[in-house]
Protein backbone atom coordinates (compact mmCIF):
# COMPACT_ATOMS: atom_id res chain seq x y z
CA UNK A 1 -6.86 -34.40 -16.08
CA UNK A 2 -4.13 -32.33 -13.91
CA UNK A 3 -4.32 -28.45 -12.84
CA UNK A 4 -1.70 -27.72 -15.72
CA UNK A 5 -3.75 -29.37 -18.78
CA UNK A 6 -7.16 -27.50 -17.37
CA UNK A 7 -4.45 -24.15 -17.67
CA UNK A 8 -3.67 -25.07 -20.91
CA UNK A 9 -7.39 -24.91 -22.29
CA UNK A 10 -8.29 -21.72 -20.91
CA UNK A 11 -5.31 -19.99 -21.26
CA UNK A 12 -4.22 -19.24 -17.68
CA UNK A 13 -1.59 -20.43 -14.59
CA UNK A 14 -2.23 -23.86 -12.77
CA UNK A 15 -1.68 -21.53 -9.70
CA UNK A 16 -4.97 -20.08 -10.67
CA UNK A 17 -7.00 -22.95 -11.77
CA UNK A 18 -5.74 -24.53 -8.33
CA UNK A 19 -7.19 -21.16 -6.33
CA UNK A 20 -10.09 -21.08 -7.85
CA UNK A 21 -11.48 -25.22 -8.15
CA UNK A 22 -10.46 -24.53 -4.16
CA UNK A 23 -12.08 -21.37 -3.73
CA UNK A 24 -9.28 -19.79 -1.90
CA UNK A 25 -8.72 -16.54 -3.47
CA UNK A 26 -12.30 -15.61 -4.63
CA UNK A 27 -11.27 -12.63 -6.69
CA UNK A 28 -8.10 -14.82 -8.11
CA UNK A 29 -9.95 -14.19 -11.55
CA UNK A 30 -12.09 -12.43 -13.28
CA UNK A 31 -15.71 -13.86 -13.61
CA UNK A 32 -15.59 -15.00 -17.63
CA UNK A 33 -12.07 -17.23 -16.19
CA UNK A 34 -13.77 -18.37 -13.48
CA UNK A 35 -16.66 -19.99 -15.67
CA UNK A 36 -13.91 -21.15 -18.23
CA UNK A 37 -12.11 -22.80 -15.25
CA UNK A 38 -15.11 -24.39 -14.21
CA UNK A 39 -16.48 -25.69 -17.65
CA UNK A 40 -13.07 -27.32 -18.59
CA UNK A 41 -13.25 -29.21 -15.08
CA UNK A 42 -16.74 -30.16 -15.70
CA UNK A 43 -15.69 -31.41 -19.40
CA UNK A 44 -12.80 -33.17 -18.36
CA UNK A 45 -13.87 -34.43 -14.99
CA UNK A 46 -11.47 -33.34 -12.77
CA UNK A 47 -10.80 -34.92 -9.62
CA UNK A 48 -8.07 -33.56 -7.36
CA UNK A 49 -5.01 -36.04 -6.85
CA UNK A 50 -5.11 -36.82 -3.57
CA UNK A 51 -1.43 -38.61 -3.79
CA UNK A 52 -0.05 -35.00 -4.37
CA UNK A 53 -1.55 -33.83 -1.38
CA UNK A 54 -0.93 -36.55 1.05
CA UNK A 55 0.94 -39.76 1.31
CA UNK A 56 -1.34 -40.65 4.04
CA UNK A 57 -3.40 -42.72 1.38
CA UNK A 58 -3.55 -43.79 -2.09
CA UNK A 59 -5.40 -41.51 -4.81
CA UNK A 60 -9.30 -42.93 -4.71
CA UNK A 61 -10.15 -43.84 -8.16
CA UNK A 62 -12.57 -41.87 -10.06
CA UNK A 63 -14.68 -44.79 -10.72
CA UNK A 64 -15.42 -45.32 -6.84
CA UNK A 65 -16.12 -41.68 -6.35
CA UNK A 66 -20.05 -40.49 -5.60
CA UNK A 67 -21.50 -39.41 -8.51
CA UNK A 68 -24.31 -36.77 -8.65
CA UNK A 69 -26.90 -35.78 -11.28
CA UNK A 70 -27.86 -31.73 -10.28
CA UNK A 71 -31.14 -30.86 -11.56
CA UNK A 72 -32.19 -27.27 -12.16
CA UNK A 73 -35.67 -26.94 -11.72
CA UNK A 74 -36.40 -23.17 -11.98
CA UNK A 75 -34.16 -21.91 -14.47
CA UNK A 76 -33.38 -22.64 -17.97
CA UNK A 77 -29.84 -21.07 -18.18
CA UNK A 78 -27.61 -20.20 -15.05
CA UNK A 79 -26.63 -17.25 -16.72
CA UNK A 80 -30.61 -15.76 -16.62
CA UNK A 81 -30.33 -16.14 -12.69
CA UNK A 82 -27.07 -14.74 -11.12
CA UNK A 83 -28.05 -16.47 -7.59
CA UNK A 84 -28.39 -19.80 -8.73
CA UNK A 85 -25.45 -19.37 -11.10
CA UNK A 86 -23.37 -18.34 -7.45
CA UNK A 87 -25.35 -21.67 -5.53
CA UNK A 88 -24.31 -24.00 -8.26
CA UNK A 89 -20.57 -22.78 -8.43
CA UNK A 90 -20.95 -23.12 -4.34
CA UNK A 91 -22.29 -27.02 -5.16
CA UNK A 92 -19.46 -27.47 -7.52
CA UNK A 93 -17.13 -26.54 -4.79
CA UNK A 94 -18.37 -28.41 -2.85
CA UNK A 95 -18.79 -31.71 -4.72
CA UNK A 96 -14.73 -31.28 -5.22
CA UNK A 97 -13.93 -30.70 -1.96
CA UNK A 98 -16.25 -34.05 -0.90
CA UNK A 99 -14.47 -36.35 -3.58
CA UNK A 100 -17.46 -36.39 -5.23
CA UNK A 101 -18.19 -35.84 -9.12
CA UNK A 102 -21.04 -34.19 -11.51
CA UNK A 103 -22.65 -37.38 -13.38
CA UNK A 104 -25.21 -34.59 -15.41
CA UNK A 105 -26.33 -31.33 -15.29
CA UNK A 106 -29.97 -31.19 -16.02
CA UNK A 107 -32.43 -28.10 -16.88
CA UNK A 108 -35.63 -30.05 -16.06
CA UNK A 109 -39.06 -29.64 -16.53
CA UNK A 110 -41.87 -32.01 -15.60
CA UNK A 111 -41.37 -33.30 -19.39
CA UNK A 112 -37.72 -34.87 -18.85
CA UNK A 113 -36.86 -37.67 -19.56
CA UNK A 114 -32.96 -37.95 -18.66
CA UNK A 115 -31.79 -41.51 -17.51
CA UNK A 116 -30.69 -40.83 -13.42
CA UNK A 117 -30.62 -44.19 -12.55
CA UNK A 118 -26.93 -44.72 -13.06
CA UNK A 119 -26.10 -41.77 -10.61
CA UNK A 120 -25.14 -42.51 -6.98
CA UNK A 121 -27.60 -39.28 -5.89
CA UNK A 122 -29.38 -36.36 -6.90
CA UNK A 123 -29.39 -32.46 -5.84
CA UNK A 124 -32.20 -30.71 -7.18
CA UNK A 125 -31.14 -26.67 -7.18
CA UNK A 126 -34.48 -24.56 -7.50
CA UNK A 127 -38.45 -25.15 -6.34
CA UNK A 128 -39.77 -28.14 -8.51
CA UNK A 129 -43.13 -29.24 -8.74
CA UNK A 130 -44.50 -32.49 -7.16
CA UNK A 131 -44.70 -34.33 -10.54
CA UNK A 132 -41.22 -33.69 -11.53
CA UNK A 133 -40.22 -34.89 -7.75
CA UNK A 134 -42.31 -38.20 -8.66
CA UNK A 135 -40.24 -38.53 -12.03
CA UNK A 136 -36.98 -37.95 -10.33
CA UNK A 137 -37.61 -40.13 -7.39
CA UNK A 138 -38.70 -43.10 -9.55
CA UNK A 139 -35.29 -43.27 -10.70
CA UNK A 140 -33.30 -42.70 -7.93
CA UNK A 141 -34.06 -42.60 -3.92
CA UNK A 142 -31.09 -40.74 -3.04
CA UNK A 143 -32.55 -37.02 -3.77
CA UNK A 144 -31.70 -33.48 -1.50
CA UNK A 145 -33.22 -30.66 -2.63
CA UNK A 146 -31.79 -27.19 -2.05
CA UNK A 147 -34.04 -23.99 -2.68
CA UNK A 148 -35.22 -20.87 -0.75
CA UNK A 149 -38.69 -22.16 0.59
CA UNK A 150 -39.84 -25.59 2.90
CA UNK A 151 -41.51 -27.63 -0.22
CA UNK A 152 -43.20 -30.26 2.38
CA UNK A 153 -41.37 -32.88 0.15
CA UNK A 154 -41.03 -36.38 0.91
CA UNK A 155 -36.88 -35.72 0.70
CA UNK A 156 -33.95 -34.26 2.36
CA UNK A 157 -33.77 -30.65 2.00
CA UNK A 158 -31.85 -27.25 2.70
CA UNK A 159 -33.61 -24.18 2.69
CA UNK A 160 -33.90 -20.39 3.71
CA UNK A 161 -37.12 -19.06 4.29
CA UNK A 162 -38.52 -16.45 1.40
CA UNK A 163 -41.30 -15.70 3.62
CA UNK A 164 -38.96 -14.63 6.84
CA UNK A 165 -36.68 -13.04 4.32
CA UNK A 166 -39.09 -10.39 3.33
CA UNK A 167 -40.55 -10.13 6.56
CA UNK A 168 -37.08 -8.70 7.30
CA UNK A 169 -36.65 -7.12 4.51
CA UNK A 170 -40.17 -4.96 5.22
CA UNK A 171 -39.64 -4.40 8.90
CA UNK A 172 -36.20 -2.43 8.03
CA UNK A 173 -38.38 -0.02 5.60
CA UNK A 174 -41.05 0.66 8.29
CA UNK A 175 -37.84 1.54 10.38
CA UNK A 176 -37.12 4.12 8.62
CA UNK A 177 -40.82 5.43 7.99
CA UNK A 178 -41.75 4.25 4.55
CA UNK A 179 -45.01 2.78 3.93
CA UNK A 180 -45.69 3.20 0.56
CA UNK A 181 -43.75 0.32 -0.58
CA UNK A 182 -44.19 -1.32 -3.89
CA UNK A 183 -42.76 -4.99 -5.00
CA UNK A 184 -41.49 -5.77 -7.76
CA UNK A 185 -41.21 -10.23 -8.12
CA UNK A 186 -42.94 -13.12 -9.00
CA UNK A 187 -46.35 -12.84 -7.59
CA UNK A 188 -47.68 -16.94 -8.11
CA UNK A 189 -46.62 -19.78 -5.47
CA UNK A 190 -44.37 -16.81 -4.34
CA UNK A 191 -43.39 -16.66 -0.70
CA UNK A 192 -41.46 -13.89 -1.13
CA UNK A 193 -44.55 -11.95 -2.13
CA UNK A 194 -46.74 -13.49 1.09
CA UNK A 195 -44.01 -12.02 3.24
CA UNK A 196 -44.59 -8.83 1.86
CA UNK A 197 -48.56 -8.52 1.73
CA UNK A 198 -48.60 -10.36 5.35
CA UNK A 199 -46.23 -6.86 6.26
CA UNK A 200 -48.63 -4.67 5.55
CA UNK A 201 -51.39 -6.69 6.80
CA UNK A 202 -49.85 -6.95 10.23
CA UNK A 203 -48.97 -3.40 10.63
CA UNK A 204 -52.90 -1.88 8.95
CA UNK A 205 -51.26 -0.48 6.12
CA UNK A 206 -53.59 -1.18 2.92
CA UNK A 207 -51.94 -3.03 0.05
CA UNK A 208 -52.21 -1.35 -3.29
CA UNK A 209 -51.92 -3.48 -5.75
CA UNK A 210 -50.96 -0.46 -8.04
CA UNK A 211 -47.29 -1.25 -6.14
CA UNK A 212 -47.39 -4.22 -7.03
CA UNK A 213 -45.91 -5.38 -10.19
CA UNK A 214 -45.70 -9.25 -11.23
CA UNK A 215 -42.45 -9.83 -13.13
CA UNK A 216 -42.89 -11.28 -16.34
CA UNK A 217 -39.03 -11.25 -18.17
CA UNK A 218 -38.35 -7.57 -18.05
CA UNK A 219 -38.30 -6.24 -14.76
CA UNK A 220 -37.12 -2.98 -16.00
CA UNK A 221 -39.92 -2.51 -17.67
CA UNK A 222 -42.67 -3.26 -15.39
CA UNK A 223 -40.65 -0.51 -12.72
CA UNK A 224 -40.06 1.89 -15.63
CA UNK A 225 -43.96 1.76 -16.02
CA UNK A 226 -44.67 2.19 -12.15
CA UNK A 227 -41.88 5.22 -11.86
CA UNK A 228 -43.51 6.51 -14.98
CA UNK A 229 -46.63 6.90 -13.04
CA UNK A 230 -45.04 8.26 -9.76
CA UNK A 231 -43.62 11.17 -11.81
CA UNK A 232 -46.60 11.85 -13.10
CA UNK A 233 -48.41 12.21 -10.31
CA UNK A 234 -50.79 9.36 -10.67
CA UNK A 235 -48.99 7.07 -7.49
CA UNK A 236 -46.63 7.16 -4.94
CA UNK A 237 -44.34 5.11 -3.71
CA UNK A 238 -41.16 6.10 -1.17
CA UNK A 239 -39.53 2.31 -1.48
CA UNK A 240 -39.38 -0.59 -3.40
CA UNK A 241 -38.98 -4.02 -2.01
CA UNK A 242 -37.68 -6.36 -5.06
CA UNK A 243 -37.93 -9.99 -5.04
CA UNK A 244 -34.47 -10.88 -5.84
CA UNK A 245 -30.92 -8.76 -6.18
CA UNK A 246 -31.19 -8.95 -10.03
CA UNK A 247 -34.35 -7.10 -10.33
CA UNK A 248 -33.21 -4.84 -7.73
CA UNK A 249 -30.06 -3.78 -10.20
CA UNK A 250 -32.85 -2.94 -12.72
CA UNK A 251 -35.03 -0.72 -10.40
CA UNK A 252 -31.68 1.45 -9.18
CA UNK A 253 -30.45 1.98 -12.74
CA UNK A 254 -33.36 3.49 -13.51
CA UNK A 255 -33.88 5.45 -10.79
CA UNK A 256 -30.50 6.82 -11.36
CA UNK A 257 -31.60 7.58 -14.87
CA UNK A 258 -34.61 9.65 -14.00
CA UNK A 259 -32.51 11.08 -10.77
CA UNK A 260 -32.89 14.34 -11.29
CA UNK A 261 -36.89 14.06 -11.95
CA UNK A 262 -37.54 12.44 -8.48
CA UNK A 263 -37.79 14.98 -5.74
CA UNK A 264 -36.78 12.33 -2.51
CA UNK A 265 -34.88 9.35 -2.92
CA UNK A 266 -36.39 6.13 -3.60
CA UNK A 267 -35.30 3.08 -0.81
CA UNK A 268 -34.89 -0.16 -2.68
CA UNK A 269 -33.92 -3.63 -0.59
CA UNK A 270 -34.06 -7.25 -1.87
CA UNK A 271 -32.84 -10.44 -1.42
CA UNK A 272 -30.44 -12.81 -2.31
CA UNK A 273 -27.11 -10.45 -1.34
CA UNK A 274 -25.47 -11.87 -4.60
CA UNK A 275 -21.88 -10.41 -5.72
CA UNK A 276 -23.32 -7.81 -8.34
CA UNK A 277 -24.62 -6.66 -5.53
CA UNK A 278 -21.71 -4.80 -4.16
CA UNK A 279 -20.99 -3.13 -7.52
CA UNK A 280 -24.09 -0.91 -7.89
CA UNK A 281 -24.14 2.56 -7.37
CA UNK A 282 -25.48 2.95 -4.50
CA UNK A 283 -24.70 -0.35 -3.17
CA UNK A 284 -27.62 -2.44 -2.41
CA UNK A 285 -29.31 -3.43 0.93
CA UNK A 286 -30.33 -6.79 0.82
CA UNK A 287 -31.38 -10.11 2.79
CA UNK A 288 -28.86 -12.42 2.86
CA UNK A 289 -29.30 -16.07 1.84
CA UNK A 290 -25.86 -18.05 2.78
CA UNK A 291 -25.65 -20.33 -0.33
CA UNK A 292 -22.44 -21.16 0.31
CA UNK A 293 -23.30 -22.63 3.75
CA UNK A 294 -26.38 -24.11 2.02
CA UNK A 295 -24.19 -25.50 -1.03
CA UNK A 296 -21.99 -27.41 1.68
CA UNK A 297 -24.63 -28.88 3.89
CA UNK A 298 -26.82 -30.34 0.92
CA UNK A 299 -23.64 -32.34 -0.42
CA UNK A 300 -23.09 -33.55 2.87
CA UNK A 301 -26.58 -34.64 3.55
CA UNK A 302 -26.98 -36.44 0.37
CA UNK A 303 -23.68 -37.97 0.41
CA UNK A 304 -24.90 -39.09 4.15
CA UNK A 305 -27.96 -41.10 2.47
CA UNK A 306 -25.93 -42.21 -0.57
CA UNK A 307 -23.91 -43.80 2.70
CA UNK A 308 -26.99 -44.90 4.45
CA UNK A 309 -25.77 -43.00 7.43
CA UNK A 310 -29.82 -41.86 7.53
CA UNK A 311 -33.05 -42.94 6.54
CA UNK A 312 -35.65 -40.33 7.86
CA UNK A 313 -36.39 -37.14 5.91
CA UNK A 314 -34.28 -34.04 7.31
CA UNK A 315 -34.74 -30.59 6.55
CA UNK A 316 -32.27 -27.79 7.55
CA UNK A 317 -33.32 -24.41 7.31
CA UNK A 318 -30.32 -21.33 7.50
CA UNK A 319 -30.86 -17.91 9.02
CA UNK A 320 -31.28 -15.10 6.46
CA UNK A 321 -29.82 -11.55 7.54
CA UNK A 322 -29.49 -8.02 6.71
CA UNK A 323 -26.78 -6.60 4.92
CA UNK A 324 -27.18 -3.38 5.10
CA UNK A 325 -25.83 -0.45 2.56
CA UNK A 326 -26.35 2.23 0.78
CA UNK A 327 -30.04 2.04 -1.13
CA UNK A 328 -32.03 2.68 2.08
CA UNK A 329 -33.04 6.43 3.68
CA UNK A 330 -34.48 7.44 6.17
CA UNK A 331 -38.07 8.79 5.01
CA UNK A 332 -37.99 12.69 5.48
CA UNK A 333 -41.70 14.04 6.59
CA UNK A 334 -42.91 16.50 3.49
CA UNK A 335 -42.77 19.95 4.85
């Protein structure tokens, strides 16, 4: 399958379909293109002709090319988590530029059954649970996992810490002098959440669990019911610390909504620093998590144990940082 027949099915330029299967012009094309571009590549398996880039050496066949089973372990769409949508377009990207090919993609729960012993190696995208790990090991030994927290697995794996993540995340609010902070996330096996209660803990502010609302589908609602509350008088709250950018987008439209009912502005931070990100109003502070880096280093660790080029367990474990915008203030001292 060439650049121009992958153009033909979605309607576009090779030029484009080239810039974007190479990630060199990120905003080359819209979103919806983007995922058209990279479902026709999946569907066709497309493998970049190395003969047209270099005469250096022959094309490698597609046949002798790694191929790699990704599991998804958390999610049951990509499009119901914008973050790992992002990681798995960075592990696409990634796969092409290593000459290496998707065998399956898999939404997986410990009840799957899918056949992975045909696959050269597996990258498991998301926290899985120690019996799907069994299941998924039994099949194949070559196995990287790539997710936010260290899972203590018998595997190679890539992570960023949740825990240090909202550590940061909380120490920037108490910078600017909020302590009523509530969280809006997961609350079970959450890190993300420990961060956040171990905040308080360590700097004697009591945790109210008032603030503290366990996501259950509809974060909007579950803010909408907290900010409900604050307006009437019946809690307070001068921040919110969400678990992830997407709920974060939730709590800001509605406090733009009810704007003109809340008397100081409300801080909001998360993590995850994911592209919708940039296109909220106000632009979000968040923590963030380099998938991209992430993406490149779990390819190349499981391609180095498809290779044998290792036998111990390794674990890598990338920085999170502060990105730092407009959702944040300053607490003013009531008069």
């Amino acid at each position: 399958m060439s650049l121009k027949e992958i153009a033909s099915m979605v309607g576009t330029s090779a030029s484009t379909v080239s810039r974007v299967l190479n990630n060199t012009s990120p905003t080359c094309a819209s979103k919806e293109l983007q995922d058209k571009i990279w479902a026709a590549a999946r569907k066709t398996n497309y493998h970049p002709n190395e003969n047209a880039r270099s005469l250096k050496k022959p094309s490698t066949s597609p046949q002798s090319l790694p191929h790699i089973s990704i599991i998804l372990a958390r999610i049951s769409s990509l499009e119901e988590d914008p973050f790992f949508l992002e990681l798995f377009r960075d592990l696409e990207i990634e796969l092409l530029k290593q000459k290496a090919s998707i065998d399956n993609v898999i939404y997986a729960d410990e009840s799957f059954s899918q056949n992975l012993a045909n696959s050269s190696g597996v990258l498991i995208l998301g926290r899985c649970s120690h019996k799907l790990l069994d299941k998924i090991r039994a099949q194949n030994r070559n196995v990287a996992g790539i997710w936010r927290n260290p899972m203590n697995f018998n595997v190679d794996e890539v992570i960023c810490d949740g825990k240090r993540a909202a550590e940061m995340a909380m120490k920037y609010l108490f910078s600017l002098g909020h302590q009523r902070i509530a969280y809006i996330g997961d609350c079970s096996f959450e890190r993300r959440y420990v961060g956040y209660c171990d905040m308080l803990i360590r700097n004697d502010i009591p945790i109210d669990y008032e603030l503290i609302k366990q996501t259950k589908g509809d974060a909007g609602m579950e803010f909408s019911e907290l900010l409900d509350k604050k307006l009437a008088g019946d809690t307070d709250f001068t921040a919110v610390f969400c678990a992830n950018d997407n709920t974060a987008i939730h709590v800001l439209e509605l406090l733009k909504a009810k704007k003109r009912n809340i008397k100081q502005p409300v801080s909001v931070i998360s993590i995850d620093n994911i592209e919708a990100s940039q296109n909220t109003q106000p632009y979000l502070t968040t923590i963030h998590i380099p998938h991209r880096e992430m993406a490149h280093m779990a390819v190349s660790l499981l391609l180095d144990r498809i290779a044998k080029e290792h036998r111990e367990v390794v674990r890598i474990e990338f920085p999170c940082r502060i990105v730092e915008r407009d959702s944040c203030y300053h607490l003013t001292p009531p008069n």
